[in-house]
Protein backbone atom coordinates (compact mmCIF):
# COMPACT_ATOMS: atom_id res chain seq x y z
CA UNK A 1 0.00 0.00 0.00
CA UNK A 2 1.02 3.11 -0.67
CA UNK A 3 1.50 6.11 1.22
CA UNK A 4 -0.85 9.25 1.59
CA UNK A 5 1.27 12.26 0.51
CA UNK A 6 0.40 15.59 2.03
CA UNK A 7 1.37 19.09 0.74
CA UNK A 8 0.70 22.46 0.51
CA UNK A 9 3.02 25.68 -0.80
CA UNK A 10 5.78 26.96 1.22
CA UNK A 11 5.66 31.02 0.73
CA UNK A 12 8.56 33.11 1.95
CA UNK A 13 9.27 36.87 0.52
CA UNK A 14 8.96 36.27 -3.14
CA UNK A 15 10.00 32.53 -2.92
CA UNK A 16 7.52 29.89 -3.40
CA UNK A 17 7.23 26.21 -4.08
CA UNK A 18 5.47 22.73 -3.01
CA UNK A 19 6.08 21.02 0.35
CA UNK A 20 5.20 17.48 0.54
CA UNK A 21 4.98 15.18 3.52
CA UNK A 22 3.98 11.71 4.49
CA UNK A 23 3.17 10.05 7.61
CA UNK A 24 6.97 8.60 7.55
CA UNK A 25 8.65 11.96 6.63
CA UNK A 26 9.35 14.91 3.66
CA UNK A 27 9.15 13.36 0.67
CA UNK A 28 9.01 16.09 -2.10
CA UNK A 29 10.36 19.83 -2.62
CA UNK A 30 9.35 21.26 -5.48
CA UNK A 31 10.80 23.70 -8.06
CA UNK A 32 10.78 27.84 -7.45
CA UNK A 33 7.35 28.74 -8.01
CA UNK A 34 5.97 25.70 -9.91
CA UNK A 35 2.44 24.80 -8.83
CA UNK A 36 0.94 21.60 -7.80
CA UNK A 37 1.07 19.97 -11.07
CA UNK A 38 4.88 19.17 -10.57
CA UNK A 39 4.47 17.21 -7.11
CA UNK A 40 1.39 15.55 -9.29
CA UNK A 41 3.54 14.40 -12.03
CA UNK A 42 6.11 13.29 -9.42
CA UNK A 43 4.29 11.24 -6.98
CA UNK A 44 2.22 9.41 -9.87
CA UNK A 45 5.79 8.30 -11.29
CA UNK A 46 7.34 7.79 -7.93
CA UNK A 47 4.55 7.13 -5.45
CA UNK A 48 2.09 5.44 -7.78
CA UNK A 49 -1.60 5.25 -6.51
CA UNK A 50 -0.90 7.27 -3.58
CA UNK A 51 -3.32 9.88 -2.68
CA UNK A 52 -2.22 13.34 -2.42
CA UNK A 53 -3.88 15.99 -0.51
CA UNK A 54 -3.44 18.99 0.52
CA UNK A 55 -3.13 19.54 4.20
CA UNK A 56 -1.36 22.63 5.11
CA UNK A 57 -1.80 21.56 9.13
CA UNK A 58 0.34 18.07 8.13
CA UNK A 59 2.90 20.21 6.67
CA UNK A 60 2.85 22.58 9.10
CA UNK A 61 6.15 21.40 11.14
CA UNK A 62 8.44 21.46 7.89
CA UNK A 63 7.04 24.79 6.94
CA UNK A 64 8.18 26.47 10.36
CA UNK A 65 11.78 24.75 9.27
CA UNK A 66 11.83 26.25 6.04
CA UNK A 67 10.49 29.51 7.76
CA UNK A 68 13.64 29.65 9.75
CA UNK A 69 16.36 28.20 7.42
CA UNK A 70 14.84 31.00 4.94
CA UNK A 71 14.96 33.45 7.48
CA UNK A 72 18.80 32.50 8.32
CA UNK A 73 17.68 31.12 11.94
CA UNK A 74 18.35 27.33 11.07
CA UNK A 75 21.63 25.93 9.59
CA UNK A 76 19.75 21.80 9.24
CA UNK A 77 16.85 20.14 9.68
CA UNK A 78 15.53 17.78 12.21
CA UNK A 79 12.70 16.14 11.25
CA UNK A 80 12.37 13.10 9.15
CA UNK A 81 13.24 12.85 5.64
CA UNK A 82 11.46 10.09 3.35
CA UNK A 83 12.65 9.50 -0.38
CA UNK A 84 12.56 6.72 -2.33
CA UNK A 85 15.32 6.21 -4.83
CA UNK A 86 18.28 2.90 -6.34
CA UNK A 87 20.35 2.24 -4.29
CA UNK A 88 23.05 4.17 -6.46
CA UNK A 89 20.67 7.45 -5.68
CA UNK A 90 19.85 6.69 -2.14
CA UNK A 91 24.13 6.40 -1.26
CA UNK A 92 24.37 10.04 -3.16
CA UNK A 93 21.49 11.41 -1.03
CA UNK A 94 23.17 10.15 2.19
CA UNK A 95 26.66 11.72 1.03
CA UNK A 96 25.11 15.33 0.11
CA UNK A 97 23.94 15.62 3.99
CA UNK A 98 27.32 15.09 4.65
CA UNK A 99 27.97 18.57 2.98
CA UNK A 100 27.83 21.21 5.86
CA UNK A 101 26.14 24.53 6.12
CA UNK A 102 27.70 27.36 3.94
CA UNK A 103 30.35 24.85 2.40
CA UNK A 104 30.63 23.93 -1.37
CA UNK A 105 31.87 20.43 -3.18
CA UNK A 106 31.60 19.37 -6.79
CA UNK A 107 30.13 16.19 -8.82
CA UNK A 108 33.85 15.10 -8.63
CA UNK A 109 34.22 15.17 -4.88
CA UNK A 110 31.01 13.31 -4.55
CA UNK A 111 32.14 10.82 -7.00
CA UNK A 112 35.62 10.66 -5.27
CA UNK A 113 33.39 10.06 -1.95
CA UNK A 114 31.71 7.34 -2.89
CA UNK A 115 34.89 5.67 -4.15
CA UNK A 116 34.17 6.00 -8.27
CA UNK A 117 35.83 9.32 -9.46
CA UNK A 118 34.55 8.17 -12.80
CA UNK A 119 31.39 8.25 -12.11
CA UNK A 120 30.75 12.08 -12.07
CA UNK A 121 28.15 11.69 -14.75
CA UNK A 122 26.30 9.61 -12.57
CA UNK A 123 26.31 11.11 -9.56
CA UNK A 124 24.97 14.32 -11.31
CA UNK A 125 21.85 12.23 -12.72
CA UNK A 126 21.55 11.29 -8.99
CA UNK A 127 21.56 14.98 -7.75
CA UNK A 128 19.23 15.91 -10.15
CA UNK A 129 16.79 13.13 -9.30
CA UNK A 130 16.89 13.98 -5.36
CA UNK A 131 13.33 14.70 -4.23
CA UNK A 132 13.89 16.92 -0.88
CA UNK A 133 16.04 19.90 -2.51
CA UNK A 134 17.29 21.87 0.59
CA UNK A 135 17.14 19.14 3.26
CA UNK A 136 19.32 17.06 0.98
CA UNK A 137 21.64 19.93 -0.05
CA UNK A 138 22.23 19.59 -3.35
CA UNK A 139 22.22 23.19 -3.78
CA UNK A 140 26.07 23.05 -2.22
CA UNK A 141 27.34 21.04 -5.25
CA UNK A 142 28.60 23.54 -7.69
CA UNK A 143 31.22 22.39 -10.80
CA UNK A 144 34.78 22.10 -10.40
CA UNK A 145 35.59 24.96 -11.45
CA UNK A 146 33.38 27.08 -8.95
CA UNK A 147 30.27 27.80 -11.75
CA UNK A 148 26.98 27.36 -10.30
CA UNK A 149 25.66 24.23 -12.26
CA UNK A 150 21.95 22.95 -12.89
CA UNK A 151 19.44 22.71 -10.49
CA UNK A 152 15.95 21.41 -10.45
CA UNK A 153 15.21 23.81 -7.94
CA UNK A 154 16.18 26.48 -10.83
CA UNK A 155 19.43 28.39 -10.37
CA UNK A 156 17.73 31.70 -9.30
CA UNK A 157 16.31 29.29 -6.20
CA UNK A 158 20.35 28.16 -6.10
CA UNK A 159 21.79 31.31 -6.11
CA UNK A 160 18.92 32.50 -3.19
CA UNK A 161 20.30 28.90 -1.06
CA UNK A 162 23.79 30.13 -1.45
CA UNK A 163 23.43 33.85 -0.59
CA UNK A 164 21.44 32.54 2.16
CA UNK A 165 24.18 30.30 4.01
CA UNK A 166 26.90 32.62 3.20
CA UNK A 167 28.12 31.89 -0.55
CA UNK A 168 28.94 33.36 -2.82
């Protein structure tokens, strides 16, 4: 059985996007201000048959995180994370929480982590497939040589992450 996914849209200044939740944990962070229809799309490939509602109360406890990271009174999160993923993606998730507040890495140090500095490619696909944006920081990978590098967050939302803990 599947599980109910909650969500509702996190608002802060001019910055907006989905928050989704269920019963085990975050499961979803959606692009800057993208509607809905993206957690939709996501949850019927990843999540299939779940319902999703929206439930703004369910939410509410990874909202007042947000609030504060946002607000430059949190530097991590403490509530529980959910995300389905391989096993390849799942071991890059885990390594990006490694990454402390208001540091940087690139796809190569990730690779070189995990023990396969060839597999840089990979490890981007991976980063670019991670569900909970923020909580799982992939906003601190940039490329090797320092250039802020895709996001599906968008890079304005990347750029915002960064100033935020200090970057750039």
């Amino acid at each position: 059985m599947q599980p109910t996914i909650y969500w509702t849209m996190f608002k802060y200044n001019d910055t907006q996007f989905t928050l989704a939740t269920t019963d085990e944990g975050l499961c979803f962070t959606g692009a800057l201000n993208k509607d809905e229809s993206e957690l939709l799309e996501w949850a019927k490939k990843c999540f299939k048959g779940s319902e999703v509602i929206e439930d703004a109360e369910k939410v509410a406890p990874y909202v007042q995180m947000f609030n504060e990271y946002f607000a430059g009174e949190r530097t991590q999160f403490d509530l529980p994370i959910y995300y389905r993923g391989t096993a390849f993606q799942e071991r890059i998730w885990q390594v990006l929480q490694d990454i402390p507040y208001g540091e940087t890495c690139s796809y190569s140090d990730i690779a070189q982590r995990i023990g396969n500095p060839k597999a840089v490619r990979a490890v981007g696909g991976a980063i670019g497939a991670n569900p909970v944006m923020i909580v799982v920081p992939c906003h601190r990978v940039i490329g090797k040589n320092g250039s802020l590098t895709g996001f599906r967050g968008g890079l304005e939302l990347k750029k915002l992450l960064l100033t935020i803990e200090g970057i750039k």
